[in-house]
PDB file of N, CA and C in Angstrom:
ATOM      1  N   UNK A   1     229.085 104.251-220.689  1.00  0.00           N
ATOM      2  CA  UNK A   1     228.401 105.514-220.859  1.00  0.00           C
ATOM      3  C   UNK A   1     229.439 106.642-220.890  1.00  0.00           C
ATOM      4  N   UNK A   2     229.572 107.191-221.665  1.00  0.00           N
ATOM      5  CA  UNK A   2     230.275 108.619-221.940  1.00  0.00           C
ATOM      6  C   UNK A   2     229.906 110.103-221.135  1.00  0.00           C
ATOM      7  N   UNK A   3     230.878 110.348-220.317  1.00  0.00           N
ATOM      8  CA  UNK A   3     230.144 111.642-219.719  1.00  0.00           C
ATOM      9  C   UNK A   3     230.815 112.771-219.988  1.00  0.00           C
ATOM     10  N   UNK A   4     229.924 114.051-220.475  1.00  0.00           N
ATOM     11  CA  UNK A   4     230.492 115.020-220.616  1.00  0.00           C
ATOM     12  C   UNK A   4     231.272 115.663-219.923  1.00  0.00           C
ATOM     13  N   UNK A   5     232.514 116.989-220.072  1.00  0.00           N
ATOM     14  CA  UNK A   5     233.101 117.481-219.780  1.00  0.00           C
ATOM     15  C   UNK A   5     232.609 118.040-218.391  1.00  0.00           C
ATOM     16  N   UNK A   6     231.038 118.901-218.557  1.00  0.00           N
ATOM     17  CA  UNK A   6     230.675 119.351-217.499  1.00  0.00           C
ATOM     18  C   UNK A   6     230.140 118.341-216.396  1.00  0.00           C
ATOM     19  N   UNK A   7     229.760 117.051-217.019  1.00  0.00           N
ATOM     20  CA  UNK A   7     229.625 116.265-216.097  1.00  0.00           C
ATOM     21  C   UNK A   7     230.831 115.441-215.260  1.00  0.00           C
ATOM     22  N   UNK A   8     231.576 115.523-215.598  1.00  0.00           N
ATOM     23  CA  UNK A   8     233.453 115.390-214.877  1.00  0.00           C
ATOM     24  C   UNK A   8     233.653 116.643-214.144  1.00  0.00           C
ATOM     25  N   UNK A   9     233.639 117.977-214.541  1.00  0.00           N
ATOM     26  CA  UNK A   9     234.172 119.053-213.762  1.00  0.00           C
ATOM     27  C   UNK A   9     232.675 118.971-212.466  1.00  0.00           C
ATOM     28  N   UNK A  10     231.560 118.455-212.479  1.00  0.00           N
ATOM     29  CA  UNK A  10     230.657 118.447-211.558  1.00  0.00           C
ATOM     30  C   UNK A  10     230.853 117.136-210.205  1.00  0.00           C
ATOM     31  N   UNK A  11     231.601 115.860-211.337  1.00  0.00           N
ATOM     32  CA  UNK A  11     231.514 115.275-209.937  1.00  0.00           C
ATOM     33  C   UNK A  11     233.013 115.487-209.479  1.00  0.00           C
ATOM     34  N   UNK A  12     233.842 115.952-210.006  1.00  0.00           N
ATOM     35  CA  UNK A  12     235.247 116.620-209.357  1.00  0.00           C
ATOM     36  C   UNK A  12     235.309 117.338-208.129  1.00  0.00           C
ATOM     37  N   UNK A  13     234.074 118.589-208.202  1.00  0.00           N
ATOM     38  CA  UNK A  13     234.116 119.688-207.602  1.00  0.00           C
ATOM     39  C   UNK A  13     232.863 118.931-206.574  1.00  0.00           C
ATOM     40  N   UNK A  14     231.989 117.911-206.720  1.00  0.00           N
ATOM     41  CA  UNK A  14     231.347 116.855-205.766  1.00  0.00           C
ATOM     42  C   UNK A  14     232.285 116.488-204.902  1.00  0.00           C
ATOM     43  N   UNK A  15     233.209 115.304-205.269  1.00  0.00           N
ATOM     44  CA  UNK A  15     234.481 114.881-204.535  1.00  0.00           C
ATOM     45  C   UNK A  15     235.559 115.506-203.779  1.00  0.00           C
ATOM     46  N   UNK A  16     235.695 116.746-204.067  1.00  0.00           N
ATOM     47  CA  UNK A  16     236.939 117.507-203.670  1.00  0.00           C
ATOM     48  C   UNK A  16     236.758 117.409-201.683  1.00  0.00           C
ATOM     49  N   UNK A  17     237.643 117.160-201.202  1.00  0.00           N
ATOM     50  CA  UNK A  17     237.937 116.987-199.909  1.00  0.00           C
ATOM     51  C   UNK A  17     237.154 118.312-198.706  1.00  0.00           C
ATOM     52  N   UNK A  18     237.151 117.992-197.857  1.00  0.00           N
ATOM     53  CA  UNK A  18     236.132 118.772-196.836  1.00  0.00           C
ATOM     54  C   UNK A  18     234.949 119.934-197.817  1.00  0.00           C
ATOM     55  N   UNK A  19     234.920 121.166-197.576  1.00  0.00           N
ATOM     56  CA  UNK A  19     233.925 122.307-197.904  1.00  0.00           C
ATOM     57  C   UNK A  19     234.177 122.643-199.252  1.00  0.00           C
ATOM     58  N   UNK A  20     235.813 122.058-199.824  1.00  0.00           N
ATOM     59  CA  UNK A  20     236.171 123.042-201.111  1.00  0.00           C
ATOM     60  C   UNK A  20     235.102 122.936-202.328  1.00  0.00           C
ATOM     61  N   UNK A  21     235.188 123.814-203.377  1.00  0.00           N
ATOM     62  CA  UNK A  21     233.741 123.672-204.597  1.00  0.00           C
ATOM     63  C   UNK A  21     234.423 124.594-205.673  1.00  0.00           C
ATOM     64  N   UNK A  22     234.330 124.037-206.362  1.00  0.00           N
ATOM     65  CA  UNK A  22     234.266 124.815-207.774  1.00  0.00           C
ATOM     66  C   UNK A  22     233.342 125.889-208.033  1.00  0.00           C
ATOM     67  N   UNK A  23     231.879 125.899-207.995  1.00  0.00           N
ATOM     68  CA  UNK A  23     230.842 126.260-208.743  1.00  0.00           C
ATOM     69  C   UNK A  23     230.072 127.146-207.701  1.00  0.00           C
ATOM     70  N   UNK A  24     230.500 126.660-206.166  1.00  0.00           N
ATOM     71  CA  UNK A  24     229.490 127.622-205.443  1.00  0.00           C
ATOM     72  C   UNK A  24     229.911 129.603-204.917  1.00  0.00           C
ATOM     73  N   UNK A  25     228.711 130.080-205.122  1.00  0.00           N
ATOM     74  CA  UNK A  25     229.715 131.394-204.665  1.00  0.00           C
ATOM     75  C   UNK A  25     228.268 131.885-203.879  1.00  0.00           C
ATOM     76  N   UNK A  26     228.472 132.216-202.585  1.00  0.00           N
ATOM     77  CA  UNK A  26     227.673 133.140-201.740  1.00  0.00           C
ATOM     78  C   UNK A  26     226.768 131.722-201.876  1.00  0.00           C
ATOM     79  N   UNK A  27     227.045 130.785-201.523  1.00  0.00           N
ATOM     80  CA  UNK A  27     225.853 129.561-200.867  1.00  0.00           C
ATOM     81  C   UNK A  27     225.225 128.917-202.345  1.00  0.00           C
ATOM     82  N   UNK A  28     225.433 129.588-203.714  1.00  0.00           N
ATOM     83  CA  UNK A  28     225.131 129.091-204.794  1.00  0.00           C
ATOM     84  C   UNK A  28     225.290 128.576-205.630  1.00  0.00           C
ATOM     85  N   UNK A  29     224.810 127.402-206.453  1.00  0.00           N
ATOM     86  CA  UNK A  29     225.701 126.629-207.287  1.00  0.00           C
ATOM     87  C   UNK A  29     225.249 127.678-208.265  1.00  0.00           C
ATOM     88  N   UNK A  30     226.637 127.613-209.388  1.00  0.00           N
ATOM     89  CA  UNK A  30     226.503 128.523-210.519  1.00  0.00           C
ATOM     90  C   UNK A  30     226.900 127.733-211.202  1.00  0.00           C
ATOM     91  N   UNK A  31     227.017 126.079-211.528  1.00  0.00           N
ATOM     92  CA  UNK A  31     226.457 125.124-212.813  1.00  0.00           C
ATOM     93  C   UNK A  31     225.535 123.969-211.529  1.00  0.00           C
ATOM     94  N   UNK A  32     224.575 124.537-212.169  1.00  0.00           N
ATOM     95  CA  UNK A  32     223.874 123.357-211.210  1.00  0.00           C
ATOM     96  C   UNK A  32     223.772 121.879-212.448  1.00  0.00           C
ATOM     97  N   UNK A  33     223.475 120.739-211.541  1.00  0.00           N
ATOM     98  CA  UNK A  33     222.979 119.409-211.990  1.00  0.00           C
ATOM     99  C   UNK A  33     222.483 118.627-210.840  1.00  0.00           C
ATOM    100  N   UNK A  34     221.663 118.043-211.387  1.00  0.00           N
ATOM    101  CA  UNK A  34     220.708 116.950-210.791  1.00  0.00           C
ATOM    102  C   UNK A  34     221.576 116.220-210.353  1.00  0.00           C
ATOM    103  N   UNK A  35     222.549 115.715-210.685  1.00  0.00           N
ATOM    104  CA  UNK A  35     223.223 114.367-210.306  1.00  0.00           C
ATOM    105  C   UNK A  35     224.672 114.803-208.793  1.00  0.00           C
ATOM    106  N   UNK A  36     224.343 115.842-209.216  1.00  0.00           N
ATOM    107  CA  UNK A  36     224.989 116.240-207.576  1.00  0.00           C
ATOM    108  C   UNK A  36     224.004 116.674-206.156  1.00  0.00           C
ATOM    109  N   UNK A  37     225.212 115.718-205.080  1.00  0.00           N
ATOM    110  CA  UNK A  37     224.197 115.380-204.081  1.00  0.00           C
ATOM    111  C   UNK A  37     224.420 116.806-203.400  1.00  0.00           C
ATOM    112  N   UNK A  38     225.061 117.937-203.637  1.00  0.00           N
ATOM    113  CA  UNK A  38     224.990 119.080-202.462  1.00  0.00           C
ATOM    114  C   UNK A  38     224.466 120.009-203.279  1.00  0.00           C
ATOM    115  N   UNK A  39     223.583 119.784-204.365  1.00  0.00           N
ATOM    116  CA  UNK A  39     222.756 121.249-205.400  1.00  0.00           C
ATOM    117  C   UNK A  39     221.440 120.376-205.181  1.00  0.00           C
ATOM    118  N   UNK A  40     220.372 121.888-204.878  1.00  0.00           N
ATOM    119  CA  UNK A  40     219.552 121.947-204.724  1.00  0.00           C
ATOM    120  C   UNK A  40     218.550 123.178-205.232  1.00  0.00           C
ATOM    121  N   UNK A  41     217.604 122.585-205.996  1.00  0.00           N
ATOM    122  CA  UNK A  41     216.965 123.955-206.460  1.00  0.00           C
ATOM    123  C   UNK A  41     215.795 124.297-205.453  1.00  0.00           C
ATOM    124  N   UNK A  42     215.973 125.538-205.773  1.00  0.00           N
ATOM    125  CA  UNK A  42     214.778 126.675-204.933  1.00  0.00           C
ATOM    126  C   UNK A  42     213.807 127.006-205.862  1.00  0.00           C
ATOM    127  N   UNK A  43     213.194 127.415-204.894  1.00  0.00           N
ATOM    128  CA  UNK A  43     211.302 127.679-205.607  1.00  0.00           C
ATOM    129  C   UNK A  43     211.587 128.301-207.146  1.00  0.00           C
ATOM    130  N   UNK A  44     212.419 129.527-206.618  1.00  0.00           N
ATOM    131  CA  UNK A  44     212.729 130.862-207.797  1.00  0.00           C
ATOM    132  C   UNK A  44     213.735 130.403-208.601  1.00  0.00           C
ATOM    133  N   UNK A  45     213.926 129.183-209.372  1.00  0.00           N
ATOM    134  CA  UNK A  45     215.198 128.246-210.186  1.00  0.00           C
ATOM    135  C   UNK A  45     216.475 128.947-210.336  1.00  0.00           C
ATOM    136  N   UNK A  46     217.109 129.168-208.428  1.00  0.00           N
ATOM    137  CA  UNK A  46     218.014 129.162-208.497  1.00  0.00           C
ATOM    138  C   UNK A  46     218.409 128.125-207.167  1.00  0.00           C
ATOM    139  N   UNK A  47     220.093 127.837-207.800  1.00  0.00           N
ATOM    140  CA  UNK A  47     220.349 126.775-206.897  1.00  0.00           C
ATOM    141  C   UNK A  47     221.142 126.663-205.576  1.00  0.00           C
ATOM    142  N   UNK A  48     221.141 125.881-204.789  1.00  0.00           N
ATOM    143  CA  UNK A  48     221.714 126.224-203.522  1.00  0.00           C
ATOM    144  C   UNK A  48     223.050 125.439-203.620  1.00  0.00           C
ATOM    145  N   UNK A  49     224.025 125.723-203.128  1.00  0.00           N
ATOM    146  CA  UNK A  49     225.329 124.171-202.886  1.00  0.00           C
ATOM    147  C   UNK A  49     225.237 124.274-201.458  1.00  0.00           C
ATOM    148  N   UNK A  50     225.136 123.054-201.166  1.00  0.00           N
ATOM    149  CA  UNK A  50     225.331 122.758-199.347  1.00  0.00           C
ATOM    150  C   UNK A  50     225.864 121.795-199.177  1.00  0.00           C
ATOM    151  N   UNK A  51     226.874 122.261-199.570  1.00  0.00           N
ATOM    152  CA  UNK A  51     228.809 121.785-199.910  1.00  0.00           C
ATOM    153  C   UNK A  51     229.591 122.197-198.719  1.00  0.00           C
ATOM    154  N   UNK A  52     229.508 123.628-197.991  1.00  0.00           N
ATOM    155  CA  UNK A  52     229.681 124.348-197.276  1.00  0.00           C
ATOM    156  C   UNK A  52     229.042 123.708-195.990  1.00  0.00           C
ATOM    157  N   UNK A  53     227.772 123.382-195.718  1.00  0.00           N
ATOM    158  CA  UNK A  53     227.260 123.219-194.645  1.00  0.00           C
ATOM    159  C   UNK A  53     226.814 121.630-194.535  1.00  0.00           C
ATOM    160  N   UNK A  54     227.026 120.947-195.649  1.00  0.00           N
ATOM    161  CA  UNK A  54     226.585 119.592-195.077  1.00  0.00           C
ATOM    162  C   UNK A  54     227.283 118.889-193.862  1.00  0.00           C
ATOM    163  N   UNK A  55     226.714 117.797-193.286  1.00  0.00           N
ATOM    164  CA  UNK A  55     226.778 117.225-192.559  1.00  0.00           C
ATOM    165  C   UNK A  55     226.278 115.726-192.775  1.00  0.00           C
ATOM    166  N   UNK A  56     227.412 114.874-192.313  1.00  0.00           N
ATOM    167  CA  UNK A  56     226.847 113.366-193.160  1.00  0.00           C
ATOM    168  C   UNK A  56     226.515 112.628-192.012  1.00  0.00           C
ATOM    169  N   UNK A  57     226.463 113.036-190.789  1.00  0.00           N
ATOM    170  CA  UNK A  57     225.839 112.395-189.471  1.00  0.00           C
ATOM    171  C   UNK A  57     224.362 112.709-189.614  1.00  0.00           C
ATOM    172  N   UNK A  58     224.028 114.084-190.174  1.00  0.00           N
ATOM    173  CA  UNK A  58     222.310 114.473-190.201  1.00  0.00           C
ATOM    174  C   UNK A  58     221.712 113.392-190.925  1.00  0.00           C
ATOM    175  N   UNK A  59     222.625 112.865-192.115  1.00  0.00           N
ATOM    176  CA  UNK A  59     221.685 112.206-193.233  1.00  0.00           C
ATOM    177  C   UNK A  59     221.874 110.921-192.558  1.00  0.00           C
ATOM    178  N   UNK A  60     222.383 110.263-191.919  1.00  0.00           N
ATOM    179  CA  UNK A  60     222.438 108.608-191.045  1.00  0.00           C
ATOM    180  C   UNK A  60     221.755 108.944-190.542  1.00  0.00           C
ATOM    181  N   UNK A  61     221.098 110.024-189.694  1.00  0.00           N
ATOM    182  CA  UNK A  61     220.196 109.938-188.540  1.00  0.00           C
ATOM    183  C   UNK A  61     218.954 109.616-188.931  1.00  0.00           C
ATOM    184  N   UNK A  62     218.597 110.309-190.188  1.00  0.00           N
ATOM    185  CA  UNK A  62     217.528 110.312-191.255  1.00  0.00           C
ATOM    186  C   UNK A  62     217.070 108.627-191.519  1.00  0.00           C
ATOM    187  N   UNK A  63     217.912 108.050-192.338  1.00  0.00           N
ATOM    188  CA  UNK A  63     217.951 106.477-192.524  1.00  0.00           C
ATOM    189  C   UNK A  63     217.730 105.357-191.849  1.00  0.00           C
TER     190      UNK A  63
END
């Protein structure tokens, strides 16, 4: 499967080590996609990154 450009610069800025992000500014993704696990859309279709604040102990606790 072939993935686009923006879909490489999305899971790049996914991967990048502790809080860092490409795309988020003031808590927001500004290229959002579905296929990233720290964007999230809001009611008013804009998106959140919680890139900044995740926590991967919350989501084991969940499971």
């Amino acid at each position: 499967m072939k993935k686009s450009i923006d879909d490489l610069m999305i899971g790049l800025c996914e991967d990048l080590p502790f809080d860092f992000t490409l795309f988020e500014k003031d808590g927001f993704c500004q290229k959002p996609n579905e296929s990233c696990e720290y964007c999230r859309k809001n009611a008013d279709e804009t998106y959140f990154c919680y890139k900044k604040t995740y926590t991967p102990g919350r989501e084991l606790k969940r499971a």
